[in-house]
C-alpha atoms as a PDB file:
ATOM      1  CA  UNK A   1      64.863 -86.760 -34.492  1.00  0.00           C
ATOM      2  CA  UNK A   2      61.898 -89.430 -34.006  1.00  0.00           C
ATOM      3  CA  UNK A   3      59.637 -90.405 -36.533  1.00  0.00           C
ATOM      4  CA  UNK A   4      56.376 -88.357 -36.865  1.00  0.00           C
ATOM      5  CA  UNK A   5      53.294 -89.133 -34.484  1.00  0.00           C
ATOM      6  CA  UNK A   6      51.317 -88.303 -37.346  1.00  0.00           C
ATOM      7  CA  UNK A   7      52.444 -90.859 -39.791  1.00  0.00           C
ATOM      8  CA  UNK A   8      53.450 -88.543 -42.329  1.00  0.00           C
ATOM      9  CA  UNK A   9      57.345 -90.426 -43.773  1.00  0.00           C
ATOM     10  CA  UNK A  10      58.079 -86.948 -44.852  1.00  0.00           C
ATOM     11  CA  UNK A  11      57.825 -85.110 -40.692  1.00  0.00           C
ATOM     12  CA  UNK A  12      59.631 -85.713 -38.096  1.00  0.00           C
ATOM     13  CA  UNK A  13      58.905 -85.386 -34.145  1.00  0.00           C
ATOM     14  CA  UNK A  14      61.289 -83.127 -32.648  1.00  0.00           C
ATOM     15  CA  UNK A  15      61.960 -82.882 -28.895  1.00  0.00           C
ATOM     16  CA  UNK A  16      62.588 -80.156 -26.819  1.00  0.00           C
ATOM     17  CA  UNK A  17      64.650 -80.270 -24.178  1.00  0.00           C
ATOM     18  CA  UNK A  18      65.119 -77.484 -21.303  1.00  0.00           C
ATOM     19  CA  UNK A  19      68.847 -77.855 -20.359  1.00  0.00           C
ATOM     20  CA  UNK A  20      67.887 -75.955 -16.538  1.00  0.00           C
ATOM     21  CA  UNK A  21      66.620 -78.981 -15.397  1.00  0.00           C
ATOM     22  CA  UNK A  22      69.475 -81.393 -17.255  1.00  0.00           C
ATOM     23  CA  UNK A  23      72.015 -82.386 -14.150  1.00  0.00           C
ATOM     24  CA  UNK A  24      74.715 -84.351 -16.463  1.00  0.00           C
ATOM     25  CA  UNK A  25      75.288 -85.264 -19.860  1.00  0.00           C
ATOM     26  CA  UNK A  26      77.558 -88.344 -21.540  1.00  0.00           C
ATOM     27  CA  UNK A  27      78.424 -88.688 -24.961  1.00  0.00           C
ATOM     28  CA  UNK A  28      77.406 -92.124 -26.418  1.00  0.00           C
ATOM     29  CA  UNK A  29      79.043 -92.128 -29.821  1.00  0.00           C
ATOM     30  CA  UNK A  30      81.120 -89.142 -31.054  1.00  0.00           C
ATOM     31  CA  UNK A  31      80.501 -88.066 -34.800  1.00  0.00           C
ATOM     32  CA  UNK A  32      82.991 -86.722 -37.278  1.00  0.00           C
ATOM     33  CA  UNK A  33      80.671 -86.109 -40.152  1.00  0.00           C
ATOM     34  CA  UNK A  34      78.585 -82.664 -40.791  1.00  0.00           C
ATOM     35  CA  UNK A  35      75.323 -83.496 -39.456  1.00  0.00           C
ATOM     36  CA  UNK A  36      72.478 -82.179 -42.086  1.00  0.00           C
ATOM     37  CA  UNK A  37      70.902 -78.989 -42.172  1.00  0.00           C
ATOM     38  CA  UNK A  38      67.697 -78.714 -39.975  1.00  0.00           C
ATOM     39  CA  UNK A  39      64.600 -78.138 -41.703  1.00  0.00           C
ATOM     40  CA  UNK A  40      63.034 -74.896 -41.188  1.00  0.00           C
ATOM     41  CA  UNK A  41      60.333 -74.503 -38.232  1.00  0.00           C
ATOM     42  CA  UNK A  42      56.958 -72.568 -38.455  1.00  0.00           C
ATOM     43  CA  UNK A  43      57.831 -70.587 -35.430  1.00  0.00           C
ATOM     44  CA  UNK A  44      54.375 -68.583 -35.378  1.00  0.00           C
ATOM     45  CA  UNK A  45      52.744 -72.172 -35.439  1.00  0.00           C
ATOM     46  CA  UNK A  46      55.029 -74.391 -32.591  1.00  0.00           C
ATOM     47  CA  UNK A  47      53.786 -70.501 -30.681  1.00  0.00           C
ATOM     48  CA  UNK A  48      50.353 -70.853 -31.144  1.00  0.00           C
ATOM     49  CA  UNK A  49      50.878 -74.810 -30.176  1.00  0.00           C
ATOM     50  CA  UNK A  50      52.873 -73.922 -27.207  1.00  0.00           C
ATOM     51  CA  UNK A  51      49.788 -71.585 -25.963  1.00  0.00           C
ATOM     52  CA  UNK A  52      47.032 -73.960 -26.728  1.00  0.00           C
ATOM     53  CA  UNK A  53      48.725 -76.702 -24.676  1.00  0.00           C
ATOM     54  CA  UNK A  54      49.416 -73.925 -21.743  1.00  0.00           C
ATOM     55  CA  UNK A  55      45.792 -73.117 -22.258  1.00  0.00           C
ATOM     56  CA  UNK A  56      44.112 -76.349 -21.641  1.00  0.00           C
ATOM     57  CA  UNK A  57      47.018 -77.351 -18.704  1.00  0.00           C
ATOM     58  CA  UNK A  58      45.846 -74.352 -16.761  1.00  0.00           C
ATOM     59  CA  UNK A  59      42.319 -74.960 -17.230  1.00  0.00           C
ATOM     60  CA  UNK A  60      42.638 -78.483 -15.761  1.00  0.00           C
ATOM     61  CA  UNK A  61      44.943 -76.960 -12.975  1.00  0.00           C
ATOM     62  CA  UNK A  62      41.937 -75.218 -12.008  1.00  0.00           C
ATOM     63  CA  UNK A  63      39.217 -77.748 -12.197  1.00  0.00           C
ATOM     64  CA  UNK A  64      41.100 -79.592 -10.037  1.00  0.00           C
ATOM     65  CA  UNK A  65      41.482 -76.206  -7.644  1.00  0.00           C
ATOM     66  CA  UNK A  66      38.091 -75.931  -7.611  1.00  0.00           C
ATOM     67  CA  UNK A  67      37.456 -79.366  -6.102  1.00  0.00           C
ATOM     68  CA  UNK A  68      35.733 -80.493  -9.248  1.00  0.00           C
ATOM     69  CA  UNK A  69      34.994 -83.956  -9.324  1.00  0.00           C
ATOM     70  CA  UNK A  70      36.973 -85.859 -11.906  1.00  0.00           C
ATOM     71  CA  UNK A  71      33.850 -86.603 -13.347  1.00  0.00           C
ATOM     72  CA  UNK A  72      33.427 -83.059 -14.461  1.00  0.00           C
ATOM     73  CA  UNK A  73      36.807 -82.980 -15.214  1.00  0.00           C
ATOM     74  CA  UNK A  74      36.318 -85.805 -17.689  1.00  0.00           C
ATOM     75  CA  UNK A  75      33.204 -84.315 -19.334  1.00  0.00           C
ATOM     76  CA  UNK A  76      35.014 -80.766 -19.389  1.00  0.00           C
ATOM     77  CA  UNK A  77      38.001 -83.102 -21.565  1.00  0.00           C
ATOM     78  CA  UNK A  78      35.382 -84.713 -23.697  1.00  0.00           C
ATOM     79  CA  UNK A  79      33.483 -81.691 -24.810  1.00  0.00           C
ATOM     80  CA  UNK A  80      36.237 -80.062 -25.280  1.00  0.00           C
ATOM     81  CA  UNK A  81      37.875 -82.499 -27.737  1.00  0.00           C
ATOM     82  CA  UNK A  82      34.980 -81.552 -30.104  1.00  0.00           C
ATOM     83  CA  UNK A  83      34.182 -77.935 -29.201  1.00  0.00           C
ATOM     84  CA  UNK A  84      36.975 -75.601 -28.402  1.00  0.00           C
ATOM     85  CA  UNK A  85      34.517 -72.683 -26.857  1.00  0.00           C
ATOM     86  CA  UNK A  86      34.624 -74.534 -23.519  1.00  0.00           C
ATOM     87  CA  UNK A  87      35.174 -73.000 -20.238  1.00  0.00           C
ATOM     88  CA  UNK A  88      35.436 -73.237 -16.640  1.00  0.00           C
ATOM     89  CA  UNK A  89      32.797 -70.316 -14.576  1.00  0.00           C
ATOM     90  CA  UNK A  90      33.779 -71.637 -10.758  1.00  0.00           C
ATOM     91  CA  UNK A  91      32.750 -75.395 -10.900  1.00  0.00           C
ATOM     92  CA  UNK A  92      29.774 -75.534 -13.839  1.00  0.00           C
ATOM     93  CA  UNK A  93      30.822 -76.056 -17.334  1.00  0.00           C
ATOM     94  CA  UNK A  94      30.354 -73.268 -19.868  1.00  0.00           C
ATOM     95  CA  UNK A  95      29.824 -74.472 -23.820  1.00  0.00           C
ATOM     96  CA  UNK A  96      29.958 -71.812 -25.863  1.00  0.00           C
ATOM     97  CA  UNK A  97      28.436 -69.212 -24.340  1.00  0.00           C
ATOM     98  CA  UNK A  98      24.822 -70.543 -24.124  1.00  0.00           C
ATOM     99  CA  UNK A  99      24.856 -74.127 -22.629  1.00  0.00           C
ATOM    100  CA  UNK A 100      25.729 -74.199 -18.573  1.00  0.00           C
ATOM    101  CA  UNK A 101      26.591 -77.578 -17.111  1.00  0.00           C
ATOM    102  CA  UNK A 102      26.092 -77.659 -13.623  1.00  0.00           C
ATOM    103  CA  UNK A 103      27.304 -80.347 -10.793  1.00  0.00           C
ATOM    104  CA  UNK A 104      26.629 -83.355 -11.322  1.00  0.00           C
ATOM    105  CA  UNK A 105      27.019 -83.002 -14.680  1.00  0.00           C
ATOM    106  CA  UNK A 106      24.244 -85.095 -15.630  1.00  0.00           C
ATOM    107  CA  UNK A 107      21.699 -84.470 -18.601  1.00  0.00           C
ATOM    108  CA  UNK A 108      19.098 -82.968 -16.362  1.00  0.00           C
ATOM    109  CA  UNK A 109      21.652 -80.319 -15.750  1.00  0.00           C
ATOM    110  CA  UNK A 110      22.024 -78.775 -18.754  1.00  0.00           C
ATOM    111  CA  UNK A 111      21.047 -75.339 -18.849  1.00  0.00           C
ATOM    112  CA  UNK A 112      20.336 -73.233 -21.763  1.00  0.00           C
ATOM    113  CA  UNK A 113      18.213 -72.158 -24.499  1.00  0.00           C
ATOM    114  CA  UNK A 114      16.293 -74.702 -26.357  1.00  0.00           C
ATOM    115  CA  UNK A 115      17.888 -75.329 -30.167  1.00  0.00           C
ATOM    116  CA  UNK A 116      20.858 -77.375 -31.460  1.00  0.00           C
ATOM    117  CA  UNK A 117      23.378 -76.341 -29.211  1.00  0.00           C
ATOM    118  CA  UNK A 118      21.983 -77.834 -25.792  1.00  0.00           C
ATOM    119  CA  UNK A 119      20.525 -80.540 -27.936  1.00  0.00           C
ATOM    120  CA  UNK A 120      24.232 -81.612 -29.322  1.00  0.00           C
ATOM    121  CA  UNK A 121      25.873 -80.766 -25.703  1.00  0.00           C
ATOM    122  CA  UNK A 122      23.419 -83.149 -24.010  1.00  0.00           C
ATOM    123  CA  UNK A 123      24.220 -85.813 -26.327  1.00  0.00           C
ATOM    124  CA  UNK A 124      27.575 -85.037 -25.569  1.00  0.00           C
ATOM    125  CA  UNK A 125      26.949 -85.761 -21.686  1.00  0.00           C
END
Protein backbone atom coordinates (compact mmCIF):
# COMPACT_ATOMS: atom_id res chain seq x y z
CA UNK A 1 0.00 0.00 0.00
CA UNK A 2 1.49 3.63 -0.86
CA UNK A 3 -0.08 6.69 -0.04
CA UNK A 4 -2.50 8.18 -2.65
CA UNK A 5 -1.08 10.28 -5.71
CA UNK A 6 -4.07 12.22 -5.31
CA UNK A 7 -3.67 13.50 -1.85
CA UNK A 8 -6.76 12.20 -0.60
CA UNK A 9 -5.50 10.66 3.50
CA UNK A 10 -8.48 8.48 3.08
CA UNK A 11 -7.01 6.41 -0.70
CA UNK A 12 -4.41 4.56 -1.11
CA UNK A 13 -2.14 3.75 -4.34
CA UNK A 14 -2.14 0.20 -4.98
CA UNK A 15 0.39 -1.59 -7.22
CA UNK A 16 0.04 -4.21 -9.48
CA UNK A 17 2.39 -6.55 -10.00
CA UNK A 18 2.50 -9.32 -12.92
CA UNK A 19 4.28 -12.29 -11.20
CA UNK A 20 5.31 -13.75 -15.20
CA UNK A 21 7.89 -11.43 -15.34
CA UNK A 22 9.00 -11.75 -11.32
CA UNK A 23 12.39 -14.10 -11.48
CA UNK A 24 12.84 -14.41 -7.45
CA UNK A 25 11.32 -13.32 -4.42
CA UNK A 26 12.87 -12.86 -0.56
CA UNK A 27 11.01 -12.31 2.40
CA UNK A 28 12.18 -9.18 4.34
CA UNK A 29 10.27 -9.42 7.59
CA UNK A 30 7.84 -12.32 8.28
CA UNK A 31 4.42 -11.30 9.95
CA UNK A 32 2.39 -13.23 12.47
CA UNK A 33 -0.53 -10.91 12.77
CA UNK A 34 -3.86 -11.01 10.42
CA UNK A 35 -3.15 -8.43 7.99
CA UNK A 36 -6.52 -6.16 7.50
CA UNK A 37 -9.18 -6.68 5.19
CA UNK A 38 -8.65 -5.01 1.71
CA UNK A 39 -10.95 -2.41 0.80
CA UNK A 40 -13.24 -3.15 -1.93
CA UNK A 41 -12.16 -2.17 -5.68
CA UNK A 42 -14.46 -0.56 -8.38
CA UNK A 43 -13.59 -3.25 -10.80
CA UNK A 44 -15.77 -1.70 -13.77
CA UNK A 45 -13.70 1.58 -13.06
CA UNK A 46 -9.68 0.18 -12.63
CA UNK A 47 -11.40 -1.59 -16.40
CA UNK A 48 -12.28 1.41 -17.94
CA UNK A 49 -8.74 2.90 -16.50
CA UNK A 50 -6.88 -0.03 -17.73
CA UNK A 51 -8.40 0.69 -21.43
CA UNK A 52 -7.92 4.38 -21.45
CA UNK A 53 -4.22 3.97 -20.60
CA UNK A 54 -4.01 1.01 -23.43
CA UNK A 55 -5.78 3.52 -25.57
CA UNK A 56 -3.51 6.43 -25.50
CA UNK A 57 -0.13 3.85 -25.33
CA UNK A 58 -1.19 2.51 -28.68
CA UNK A 59 -1.92 5.72 -30.15
CA UNK A 60 1.61 6.99 -29.36
CA UNK A 61 2.97 3.52 -30.57
CA UNK A 62 1.70 4.59 -33.77
CA UNK A 63 2.69 8.16 -34.09
CA UNK A 64 5.88 7.07 -33.61
CA UNK A 65 5.23 4.18 -36.53
CA UNK A 66 4.25 6.64 -38.66
CA UNK A 67 7.52 8.59 -38.49
CA UNK A 68 5.77 11.50 -36.87
CA UNK A 69 7.96 14.02 -35.69
CA UNK A 70 8.01 14.32 -31.93
CA UNK A 71 6.82 17.58 -32.45
CA UNK A 72 3.49 16.28 -33.55
CA UNK A 73 3.73 13.84 -31.10
CA UNK A 74 3.91 16.54 -28.45
CA UNK A 75 1.02 18.62 -29.84
CA UNK A 76 -1.06 15.26 -30.35
CA UNK A 77 -0.19 14.90 -26.08
CA UNK A 78 -1.13 18.46 -25.45
CA UNK A 79 -4.44 18.59 -27.18
CA UNK A 80 -5.24 15.70 -25.99
CA UNK A 81 -4.81 16.52 -22.27
CA UNK A 82 -7.76 18.95 -22.80
CA UNK A 83 -9.87 17.29 -25.51
CA UNK A 84 -10.29 13.59 -25.47
CA UNK A 85 -11.87 13.41 -29.27
CA UNK A 86 -8.29 13.35 -30.62
CA UNK A 87 -7.02 11.08 -33.20
CA UNK A 88 -4.36 9.92 -35.36
CA UNK A 89 -5.63 9.73 -39.61
CA UNK A 90 -1.89 8.55 -41.01
CA UNK A 91 0.39 11.48 -39.81
CA UNK A 92 -2.21 14.75 -39.52
CA UNK A 93 -3.96 15.28 -36.31
CA UNK A 94 -7.72 14.85 -36.14
CA UNK A 95 -9.68 17.12 -33.25
CA UNK A 96 -12.89 16.16 -33.00
CA UNK A 97 -14.03 15.43 -36.09
CA UNK A 98 -13.82 18.91 -37.75
CA UNK A 99 -10.30 20.42 -37.12
CA UNK A 100 -7.30 18.57 -39.30
CA UNK A 101 -3.75 19.33 -38.25
CA UNK A 102 -1.45 18.71 -40.86
CA UNK A 103 2.62 18.42 -40.83
CA UNK A 104 4.21 20.77 -39.51
CA UNK A 105 1.78 21.28 -37.18
CA UNK A 106 1.94 24.88 -37.22
CA UNK A 107 -1.11 27.40 -37.00
CA UNK A 108 -1.26 27.91 -40.71
CA UNK A 109 -2.09 24.27 -40.82
CA UNK A 110 -5.11 24.03 -39.28
CA UNK A 111 -7.80 22.91 -41.34
CA UNK A 112 -11.41 23.17 -40.75
CA UNK A 113 -14.51 25.04 -40.64
CA UNK A 114 -14.45 28.50 -39.36
CA UNK A 115 -16.21 28.76 -35.58
CA UNK A 116 -14.95 27.99 -32.05
CA UNK A 117 -13.55 24.78 -32.55
CA UNK A 118 -10.53 25.66 -34.99
CA UNK A 119 -10.44 28.94 -33.18
CA UNK A 120 -9.74 27.08 -29.59
CA UNK A 121 -7.50 24.25 -31.45
CA UNK A 122 -5.27 26.96 -32.95
CA UNK A 123 -4.79 28.52 -29.72
CA UNK A 124 -4.02 25.26 -28.61
CA UNK A 125 -1.04 24.98 -31.26
Amino acid sequence: ECPSSSGKPNHADILLVNLQYVSEVEIINDRTETPPPLASLNVSKLANKARTEKEEKMSQAYAISAGVSLEGQQLFQTIHKTIKDCKWQEKNIVVMEEVVIAPPYQVENCKGKEGSALSHVRKIV
